[in-house]
Protein backbone atom coordinates (compact mmCIF):
# COMPACT_ATOMS: atom_id res chain seq x y z
CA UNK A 1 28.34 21.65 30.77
CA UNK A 2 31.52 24.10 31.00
CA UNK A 3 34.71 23.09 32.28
CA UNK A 4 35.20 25.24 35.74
CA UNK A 5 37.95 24.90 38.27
CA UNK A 6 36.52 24.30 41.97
CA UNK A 7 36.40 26.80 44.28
CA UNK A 8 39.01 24.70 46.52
CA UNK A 9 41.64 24.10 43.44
CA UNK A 10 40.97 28.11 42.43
CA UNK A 11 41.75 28.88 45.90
CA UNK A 12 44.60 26.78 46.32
CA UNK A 13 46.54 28.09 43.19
CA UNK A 14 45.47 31.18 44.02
CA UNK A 15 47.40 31.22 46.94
CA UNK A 16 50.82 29.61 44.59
CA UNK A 17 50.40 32.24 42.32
CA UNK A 18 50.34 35.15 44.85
CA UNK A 19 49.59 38.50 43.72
CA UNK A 20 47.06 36.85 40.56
CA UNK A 21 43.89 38.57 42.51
CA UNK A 22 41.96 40.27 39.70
CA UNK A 23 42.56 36.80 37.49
CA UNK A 24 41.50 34.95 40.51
CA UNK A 25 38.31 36.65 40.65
CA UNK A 26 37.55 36.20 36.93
CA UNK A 27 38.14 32.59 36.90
CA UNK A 28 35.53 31.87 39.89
CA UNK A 29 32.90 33.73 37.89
CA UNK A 30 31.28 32.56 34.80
CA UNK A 31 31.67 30.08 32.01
CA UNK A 32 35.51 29.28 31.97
CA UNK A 33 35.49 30.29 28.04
CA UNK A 34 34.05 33.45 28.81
CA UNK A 35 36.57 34.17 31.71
CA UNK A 36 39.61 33.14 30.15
CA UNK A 37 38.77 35.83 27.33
CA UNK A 38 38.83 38.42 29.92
CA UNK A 39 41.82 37.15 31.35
CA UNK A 40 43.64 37.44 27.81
CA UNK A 41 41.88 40.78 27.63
CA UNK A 42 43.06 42.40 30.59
CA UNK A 43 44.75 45.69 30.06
CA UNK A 44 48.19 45.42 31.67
CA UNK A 45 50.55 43.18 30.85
CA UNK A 46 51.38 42.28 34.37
CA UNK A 47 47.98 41.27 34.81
CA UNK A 48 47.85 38.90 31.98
CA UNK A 49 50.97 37.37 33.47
CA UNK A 50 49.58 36.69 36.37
CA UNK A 51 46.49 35.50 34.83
CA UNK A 52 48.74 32.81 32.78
CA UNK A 53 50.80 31.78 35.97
CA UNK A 54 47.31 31.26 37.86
CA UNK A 55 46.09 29.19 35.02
CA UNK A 56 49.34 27.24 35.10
CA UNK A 57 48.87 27.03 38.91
CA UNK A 58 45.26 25.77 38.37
CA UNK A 59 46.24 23.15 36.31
CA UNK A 60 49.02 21.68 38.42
CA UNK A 61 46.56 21.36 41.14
CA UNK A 62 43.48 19.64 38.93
CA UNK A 63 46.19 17.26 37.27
CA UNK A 64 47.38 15.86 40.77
CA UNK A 65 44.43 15.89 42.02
CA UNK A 66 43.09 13.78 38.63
CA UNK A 67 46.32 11.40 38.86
CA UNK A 68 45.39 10.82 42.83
CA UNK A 69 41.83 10.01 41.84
CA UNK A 70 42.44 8.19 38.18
CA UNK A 71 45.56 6.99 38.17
CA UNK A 72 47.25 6.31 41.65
CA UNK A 73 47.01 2.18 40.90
CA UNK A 74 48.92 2.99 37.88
CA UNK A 75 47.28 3.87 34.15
CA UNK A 76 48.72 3.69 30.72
CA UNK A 77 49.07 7.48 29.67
CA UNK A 78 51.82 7.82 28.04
CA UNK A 79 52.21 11.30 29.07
CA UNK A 80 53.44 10.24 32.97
CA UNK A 81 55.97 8.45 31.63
CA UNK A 82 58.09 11.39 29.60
CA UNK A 83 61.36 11.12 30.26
CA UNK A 84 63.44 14.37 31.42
CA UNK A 85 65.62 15.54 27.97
CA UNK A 86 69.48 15.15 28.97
CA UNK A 87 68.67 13.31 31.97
């Protein structure tokens, strides 16, 4: 089974990464591998841009959502612990 972003998380970083509507559309259609070819394939630059800052969006929203469901009593990646450089 393919990977695919739910409708509510597309929608929601849909609406961070305003503007992103042809991307948008392509992500809530298809097998994710297929769509994010067409996403790389689009013709104009802008629109790959705002293909990769929907993407970007999208994942911000499934990791919270992840770290509410999987890790909220506390977990042991090590990747939630990364310190900020020169902090």
């Amino acid at each position: 089974m393919a990977w695919r972003p739910s409708p509510k998380a597309t929608a929601a970083s849909a609406a961070t990464a305003a503007g992103a509507h042809t991307p948008a559309v392509l992500l809530t259609h298809g097998p994710i591998d297929q769509q994010l070819g067409k996403i790389a394939g689009l013709p104009s630059v802008d629109e790959r841009r705002k293909g990769f800052r929907l993407l970007v969006a999208v994942l911000a929203v499934t990791d919270e959502r992840r770290r509410e469901r999987f890790c909220s009593g506390g977990c042991g990646h090590w990747w939630h612990n990364l310190s900020i450089a020169g902090a």
